[in-house]
Protein backbone atom coordinates (compact mmCIF):
# COMPACT_ATOMS: atom_id res chain seq x y z
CA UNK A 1 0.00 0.00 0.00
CA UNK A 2 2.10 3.34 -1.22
CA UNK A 3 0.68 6.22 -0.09
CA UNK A 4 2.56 9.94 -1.57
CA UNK A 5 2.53 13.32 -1.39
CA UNK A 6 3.75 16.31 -2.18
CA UNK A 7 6.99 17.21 -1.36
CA UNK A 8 6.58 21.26 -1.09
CA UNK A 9 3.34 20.86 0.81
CA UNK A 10 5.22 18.94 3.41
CA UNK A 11 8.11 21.31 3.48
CA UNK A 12 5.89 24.48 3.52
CA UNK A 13 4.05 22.39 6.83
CA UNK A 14 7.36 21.91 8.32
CA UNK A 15 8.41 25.51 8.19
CA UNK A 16 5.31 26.68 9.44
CA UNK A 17 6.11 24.35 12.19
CA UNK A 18 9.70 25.15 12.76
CA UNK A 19 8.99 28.81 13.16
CA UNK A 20 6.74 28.16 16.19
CA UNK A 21 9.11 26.07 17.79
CA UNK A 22 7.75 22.79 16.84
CA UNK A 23 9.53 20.09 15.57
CA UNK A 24 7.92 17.19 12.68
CA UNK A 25 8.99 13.91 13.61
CA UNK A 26 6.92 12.32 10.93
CA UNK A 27 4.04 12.96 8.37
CA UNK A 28 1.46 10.45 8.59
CA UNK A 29 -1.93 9.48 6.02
CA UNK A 30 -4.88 11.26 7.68
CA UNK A 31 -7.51 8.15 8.00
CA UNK A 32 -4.11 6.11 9.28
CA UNK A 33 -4.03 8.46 11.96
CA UNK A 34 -7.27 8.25 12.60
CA UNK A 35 -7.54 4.41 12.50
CA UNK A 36 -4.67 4.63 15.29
CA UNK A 37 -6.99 6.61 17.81
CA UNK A 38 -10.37 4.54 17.33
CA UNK A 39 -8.99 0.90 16.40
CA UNK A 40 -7.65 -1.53 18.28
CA UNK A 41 -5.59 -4.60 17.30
CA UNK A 42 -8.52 -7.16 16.99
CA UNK A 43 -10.50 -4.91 14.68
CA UNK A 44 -7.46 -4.47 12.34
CA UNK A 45 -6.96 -7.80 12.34
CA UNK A 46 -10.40 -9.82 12.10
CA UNK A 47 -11.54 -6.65 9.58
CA UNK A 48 -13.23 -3.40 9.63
CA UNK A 49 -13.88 -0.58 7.89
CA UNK A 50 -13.39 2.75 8.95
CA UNK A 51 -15.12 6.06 7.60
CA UNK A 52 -13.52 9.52 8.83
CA UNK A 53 -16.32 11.88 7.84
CA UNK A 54 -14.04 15.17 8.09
CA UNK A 55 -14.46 18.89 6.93
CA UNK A 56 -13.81 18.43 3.31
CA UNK A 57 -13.21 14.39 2.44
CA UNK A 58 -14.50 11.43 4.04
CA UNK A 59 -11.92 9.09 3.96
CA UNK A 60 -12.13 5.19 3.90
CA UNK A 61 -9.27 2.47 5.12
CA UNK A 62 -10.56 -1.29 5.16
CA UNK A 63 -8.43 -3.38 7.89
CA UNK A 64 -7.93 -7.33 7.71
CA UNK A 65 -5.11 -9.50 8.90
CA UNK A 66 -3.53 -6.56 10.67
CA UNK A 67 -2.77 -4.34 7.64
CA UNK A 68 -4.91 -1.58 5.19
CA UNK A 69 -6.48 -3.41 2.14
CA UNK A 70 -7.96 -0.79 0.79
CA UNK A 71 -8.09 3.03 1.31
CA UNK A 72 -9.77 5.95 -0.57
CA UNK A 73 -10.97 9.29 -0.05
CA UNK A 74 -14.08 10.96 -1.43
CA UNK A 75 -14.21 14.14 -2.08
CA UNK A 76 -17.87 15.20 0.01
CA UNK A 77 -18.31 15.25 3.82
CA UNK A 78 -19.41 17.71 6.70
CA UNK A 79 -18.61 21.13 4.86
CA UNK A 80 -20.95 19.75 1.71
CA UNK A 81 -24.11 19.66 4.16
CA UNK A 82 -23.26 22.99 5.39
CA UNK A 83 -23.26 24.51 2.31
CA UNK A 84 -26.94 22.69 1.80
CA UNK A 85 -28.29 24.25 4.53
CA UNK A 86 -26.82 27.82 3.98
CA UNK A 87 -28.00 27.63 0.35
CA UNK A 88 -31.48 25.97 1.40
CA UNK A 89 -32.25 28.50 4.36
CA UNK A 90 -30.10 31.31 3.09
CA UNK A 91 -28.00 31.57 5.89
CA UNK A 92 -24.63 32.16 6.41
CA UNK A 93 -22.25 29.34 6.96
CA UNK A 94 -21.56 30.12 10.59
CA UNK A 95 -25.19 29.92 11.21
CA UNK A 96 -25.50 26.82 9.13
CA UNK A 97 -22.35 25.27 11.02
CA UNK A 98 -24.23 26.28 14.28
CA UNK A 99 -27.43 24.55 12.86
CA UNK A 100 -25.73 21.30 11.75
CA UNK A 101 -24.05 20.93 15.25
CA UNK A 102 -27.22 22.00 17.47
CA UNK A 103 -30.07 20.28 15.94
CA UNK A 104 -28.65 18.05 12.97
CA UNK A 105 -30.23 14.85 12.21
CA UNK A 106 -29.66 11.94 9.94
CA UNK A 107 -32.77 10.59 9.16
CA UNK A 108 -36.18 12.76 8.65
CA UNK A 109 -38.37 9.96 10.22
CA UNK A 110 -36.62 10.14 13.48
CA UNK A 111 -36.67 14.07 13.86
CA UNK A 112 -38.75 16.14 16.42
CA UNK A 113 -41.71 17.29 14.22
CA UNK A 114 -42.52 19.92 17.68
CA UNK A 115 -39.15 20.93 17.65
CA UNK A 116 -39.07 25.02 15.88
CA UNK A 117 -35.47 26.30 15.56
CA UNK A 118 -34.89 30.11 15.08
CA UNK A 119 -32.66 31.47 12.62
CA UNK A 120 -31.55 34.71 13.42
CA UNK A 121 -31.55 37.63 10.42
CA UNK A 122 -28.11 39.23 9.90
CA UNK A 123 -27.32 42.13 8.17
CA UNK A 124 -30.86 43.75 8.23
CA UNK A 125 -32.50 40.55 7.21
CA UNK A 126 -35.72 39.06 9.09
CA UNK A 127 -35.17 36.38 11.53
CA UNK A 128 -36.94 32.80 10.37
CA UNK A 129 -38.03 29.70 11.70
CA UNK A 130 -37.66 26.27 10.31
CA UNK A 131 -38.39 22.75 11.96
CA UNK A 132 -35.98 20.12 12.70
CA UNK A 133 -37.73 17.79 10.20
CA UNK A 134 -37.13 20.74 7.57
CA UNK A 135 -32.87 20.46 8.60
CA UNK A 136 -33.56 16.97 8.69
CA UNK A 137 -34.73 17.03 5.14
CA UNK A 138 -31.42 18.89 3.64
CA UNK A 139 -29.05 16.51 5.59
CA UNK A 140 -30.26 13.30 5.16
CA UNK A 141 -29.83 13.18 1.15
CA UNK A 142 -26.29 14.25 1.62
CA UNK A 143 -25.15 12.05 4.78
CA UNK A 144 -27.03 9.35 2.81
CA UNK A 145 -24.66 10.29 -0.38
CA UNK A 146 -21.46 10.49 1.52
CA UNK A 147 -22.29 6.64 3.32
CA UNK A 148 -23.62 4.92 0.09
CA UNK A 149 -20.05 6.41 -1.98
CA UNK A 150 -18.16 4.88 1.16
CA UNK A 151 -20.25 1.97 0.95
CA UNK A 152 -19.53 1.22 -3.20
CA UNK A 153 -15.48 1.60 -2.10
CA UNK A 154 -15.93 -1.34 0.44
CA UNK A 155 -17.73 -3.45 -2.22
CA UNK A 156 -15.14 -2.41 -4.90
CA UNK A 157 -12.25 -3.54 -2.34
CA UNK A 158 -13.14 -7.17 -2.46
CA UNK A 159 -13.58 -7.61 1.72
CA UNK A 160 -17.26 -6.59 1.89
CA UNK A 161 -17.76 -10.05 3.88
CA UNK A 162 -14.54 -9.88 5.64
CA UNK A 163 -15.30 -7.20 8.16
CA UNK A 164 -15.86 -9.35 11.53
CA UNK A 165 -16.25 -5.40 13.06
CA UNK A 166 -18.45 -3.93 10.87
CA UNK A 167 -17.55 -0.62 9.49
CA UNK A 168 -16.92 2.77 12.40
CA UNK A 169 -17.40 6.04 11.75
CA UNK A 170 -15.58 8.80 13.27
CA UNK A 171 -14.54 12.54 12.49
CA UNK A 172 -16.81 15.61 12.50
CA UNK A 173 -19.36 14.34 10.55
CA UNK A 174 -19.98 11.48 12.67
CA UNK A 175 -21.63 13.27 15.53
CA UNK A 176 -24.86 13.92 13.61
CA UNK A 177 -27.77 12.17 15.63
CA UNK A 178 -29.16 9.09 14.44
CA UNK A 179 -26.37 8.34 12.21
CA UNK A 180 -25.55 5.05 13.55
CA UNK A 181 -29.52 4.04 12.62
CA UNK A 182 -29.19 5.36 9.11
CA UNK A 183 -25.97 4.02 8.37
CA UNK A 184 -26.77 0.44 9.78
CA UNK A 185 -29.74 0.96 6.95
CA UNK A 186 -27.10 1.62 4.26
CA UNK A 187 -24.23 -1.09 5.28
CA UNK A 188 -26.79 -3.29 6.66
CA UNK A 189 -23.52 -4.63 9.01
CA UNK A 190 -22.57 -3.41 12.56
CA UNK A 191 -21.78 -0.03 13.15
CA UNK A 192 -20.33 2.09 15.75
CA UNK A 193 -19.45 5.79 16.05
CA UNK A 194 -15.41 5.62 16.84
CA UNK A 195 -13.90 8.17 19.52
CA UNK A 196 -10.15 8.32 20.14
CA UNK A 197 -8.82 6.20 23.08
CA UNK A 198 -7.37 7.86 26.10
């Protein structure tokens, strides 16, 4: 598995580094990383899959026998559904951040039809209200997206039926509510939401 990058990015990180006094032992793949806070050895080695729903990629690494046998990244995650949002309710991406984080669901069926958020106006524009089951509505298509592309990269890799641990999600993205339900839907294996170990 060769994983490479590029060479002035890296040195342009490492100055930035050096000139605050810190030094760069080693540059390491992001969902690696990732897979060495929320893993441990008996899921890399009897198989899982791991989704990093970040800012601007999700990223995917498949474990089995104690190595990667398949990585990828896709280029849609958490910053895609804020831009819905913003561009649905014609807020600003602060306020559609804030929205995402506060009252973000997964799955329309499982959202508070009672529950009335308040949007506030900015810049001399009125103030609205929206329902959770209207958020719900703009997230769910993308989350749904984002987990069904993830879930064509497992079947492409060849160990679908080789992950004894299911597939775990961590990263940003993975704190939306009901996600676990939805994505147990899509994968229709065990899944867990993955949070670094102490």
């Amino acid at each position: 598995h060769l994983v490479t990058s590029l060479i002035n990015v890296e040195k342009d990180i490492e100055t930035c580094f050096k000139k605050m006094g810190i030094r760069i032992t080693c540059f390491v793949l992001e969902p690696l990383a990732s897979s060495y806070s929320v893993l441990d050895q008996n899921e890399r080695n009897l198989g899982v899959a791991l989704i990093d729903i970040g800012g601007g990629t999700t990223d995917i690494v498949l474990y089995h026998d104690g190595g990667i046998q398949h990585s990828r990244a896709i280029p849609l995650a958490g910053q895609n559904i804020t831009l819905d949002i913003s561009y649905r309710f014609k807020t600003t991406l602060e306020q559609a951040e804030d929205l995402k984080h506060s009252y973000g669901g997964s799955k329309r069926e499982l959202a508070n039809e009672n529950q009335i958020i308040e949007i506030e106006g900015i810049r001399g524009r009125e103030s609205k209200s929206i329902s959770e089951i209207e958020l719900c509505e703009v997230i769910e298509p993308r989350i749904r997206e984002i987990l069904e592309l993830a879930y064509d990269e497992i079947k492409k890799s060849g160990f679908e039926n080789k992950l004894n641990f299911g597939v775990i999600i961590t990263g940003g993205g993975s704190q939306l509510r009901d996600l676990v339900d939805l994505a147990q839907e899509i994968f229709s294996m065990p899944v867990r939401i993955g949070y670094p170990e102490v």
